[in-house]
C-alpha atoms as a PDB file:
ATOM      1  CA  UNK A   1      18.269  65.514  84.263  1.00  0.00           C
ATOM      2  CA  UNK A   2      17.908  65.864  80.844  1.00  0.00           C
ATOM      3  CA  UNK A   3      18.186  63.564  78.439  1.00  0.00           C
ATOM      4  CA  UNK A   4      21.413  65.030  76.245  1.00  0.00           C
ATOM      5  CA  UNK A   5      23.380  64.341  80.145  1.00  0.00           C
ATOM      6  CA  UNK A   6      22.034  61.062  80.331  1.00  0.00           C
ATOM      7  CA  UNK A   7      23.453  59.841  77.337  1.00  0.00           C
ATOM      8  CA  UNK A   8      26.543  61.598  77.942  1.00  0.00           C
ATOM      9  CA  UNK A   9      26.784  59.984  81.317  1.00  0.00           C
ATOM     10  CA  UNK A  10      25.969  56.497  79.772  1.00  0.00           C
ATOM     11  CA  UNK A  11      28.610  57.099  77.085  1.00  0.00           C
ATOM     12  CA  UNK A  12      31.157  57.424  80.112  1.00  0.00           C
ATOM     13  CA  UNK A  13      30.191  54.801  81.714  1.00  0.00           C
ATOM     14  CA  UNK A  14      30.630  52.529  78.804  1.00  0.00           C
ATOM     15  CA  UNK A  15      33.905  54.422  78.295  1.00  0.00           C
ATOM     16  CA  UNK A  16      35.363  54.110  81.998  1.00  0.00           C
ATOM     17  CA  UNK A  17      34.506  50.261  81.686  1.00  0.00           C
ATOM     18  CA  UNK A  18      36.174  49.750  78.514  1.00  0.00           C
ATOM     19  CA  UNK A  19      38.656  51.666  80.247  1.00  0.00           C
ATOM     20  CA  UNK A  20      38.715  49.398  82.748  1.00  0.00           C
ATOM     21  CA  UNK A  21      38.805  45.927  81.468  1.00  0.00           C
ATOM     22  CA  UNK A  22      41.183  46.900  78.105  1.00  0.00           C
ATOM     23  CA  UNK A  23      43.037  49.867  78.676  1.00  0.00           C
ATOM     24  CA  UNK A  24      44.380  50.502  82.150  1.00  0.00           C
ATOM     25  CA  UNK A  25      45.526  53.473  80.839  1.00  0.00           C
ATOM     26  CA  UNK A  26      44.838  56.555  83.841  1.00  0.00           C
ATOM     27  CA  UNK A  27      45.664  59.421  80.477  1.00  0.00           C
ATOM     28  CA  UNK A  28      42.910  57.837  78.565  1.00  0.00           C
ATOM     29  CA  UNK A  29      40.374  58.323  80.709  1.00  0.00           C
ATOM     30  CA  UNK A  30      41.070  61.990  81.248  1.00  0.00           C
ATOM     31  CA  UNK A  31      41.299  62.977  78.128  1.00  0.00           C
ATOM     32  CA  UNK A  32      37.927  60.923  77.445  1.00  0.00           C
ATOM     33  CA  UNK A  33      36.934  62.638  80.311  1.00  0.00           C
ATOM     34  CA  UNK A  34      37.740  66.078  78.584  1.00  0.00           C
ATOM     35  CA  UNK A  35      36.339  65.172  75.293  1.00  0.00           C
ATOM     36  CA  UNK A  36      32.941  64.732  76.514  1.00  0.00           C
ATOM     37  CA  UNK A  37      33.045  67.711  78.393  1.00  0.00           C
ATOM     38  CA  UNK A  38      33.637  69.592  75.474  1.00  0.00           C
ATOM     39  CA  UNK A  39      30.747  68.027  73.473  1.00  0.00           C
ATOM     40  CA  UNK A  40      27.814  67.937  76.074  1.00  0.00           C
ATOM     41  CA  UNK A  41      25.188  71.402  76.587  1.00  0.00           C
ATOM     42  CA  UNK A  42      26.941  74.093  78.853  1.00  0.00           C
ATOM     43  CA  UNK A  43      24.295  72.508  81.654  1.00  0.00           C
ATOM     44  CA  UNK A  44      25.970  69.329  81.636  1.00  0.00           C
ATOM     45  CA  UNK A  45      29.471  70.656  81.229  1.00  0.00           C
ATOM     46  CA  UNK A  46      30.012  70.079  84.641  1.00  0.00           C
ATOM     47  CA  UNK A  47      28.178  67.120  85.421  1.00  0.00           C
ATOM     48  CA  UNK A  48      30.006  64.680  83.102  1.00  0.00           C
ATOM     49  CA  UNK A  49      33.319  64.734  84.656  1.00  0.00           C
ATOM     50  CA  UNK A  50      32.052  64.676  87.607  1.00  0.00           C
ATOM     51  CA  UNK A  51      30.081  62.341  87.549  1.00  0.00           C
ATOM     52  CA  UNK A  52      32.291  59.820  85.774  1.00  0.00           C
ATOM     53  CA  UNK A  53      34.946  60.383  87.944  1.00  0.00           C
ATOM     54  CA  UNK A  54      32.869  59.264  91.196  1.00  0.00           C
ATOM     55  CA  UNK A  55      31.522  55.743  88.592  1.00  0.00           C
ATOM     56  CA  UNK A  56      35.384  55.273  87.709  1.00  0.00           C
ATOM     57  CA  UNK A  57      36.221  55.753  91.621  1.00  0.00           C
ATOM     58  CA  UNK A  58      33.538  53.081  92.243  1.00  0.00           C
ATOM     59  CA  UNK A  59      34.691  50.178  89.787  1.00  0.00           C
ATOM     60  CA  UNK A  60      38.283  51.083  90.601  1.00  0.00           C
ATOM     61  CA  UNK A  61      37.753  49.154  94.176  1.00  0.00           C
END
């Protein structure tokens, strides 16, 4: 993994937290979700949302 995806993995998972404790808000993390999609290398493109999807699944429970 290299390291441009692990810092855009890290970013989401401090985003999906923050999402979690302060926000609530299901829209916000999709477009946050989007949004670093659209900034990462085309190899990681697909990763992120992926990815922090699964990590949001997991705190969700």
């Amino acid at each position: 993994m290299n390291p441009v995806c692990q810092l855009s993995i890290g970013i989401a998972a401090a985003g999906f937290l923050f999402h979690n404790i302060v926000l609530l808000n299901e829209e916000f993390a999709q477009s946050m979700i989007a949004a670093l999609g659209a900034s990462t290398t085309e190899s990681s493109i697909a990763q992120v949302p992926e990815e922090g999807e699964a990590l949001f699944e997991k705190m969700k429970q």
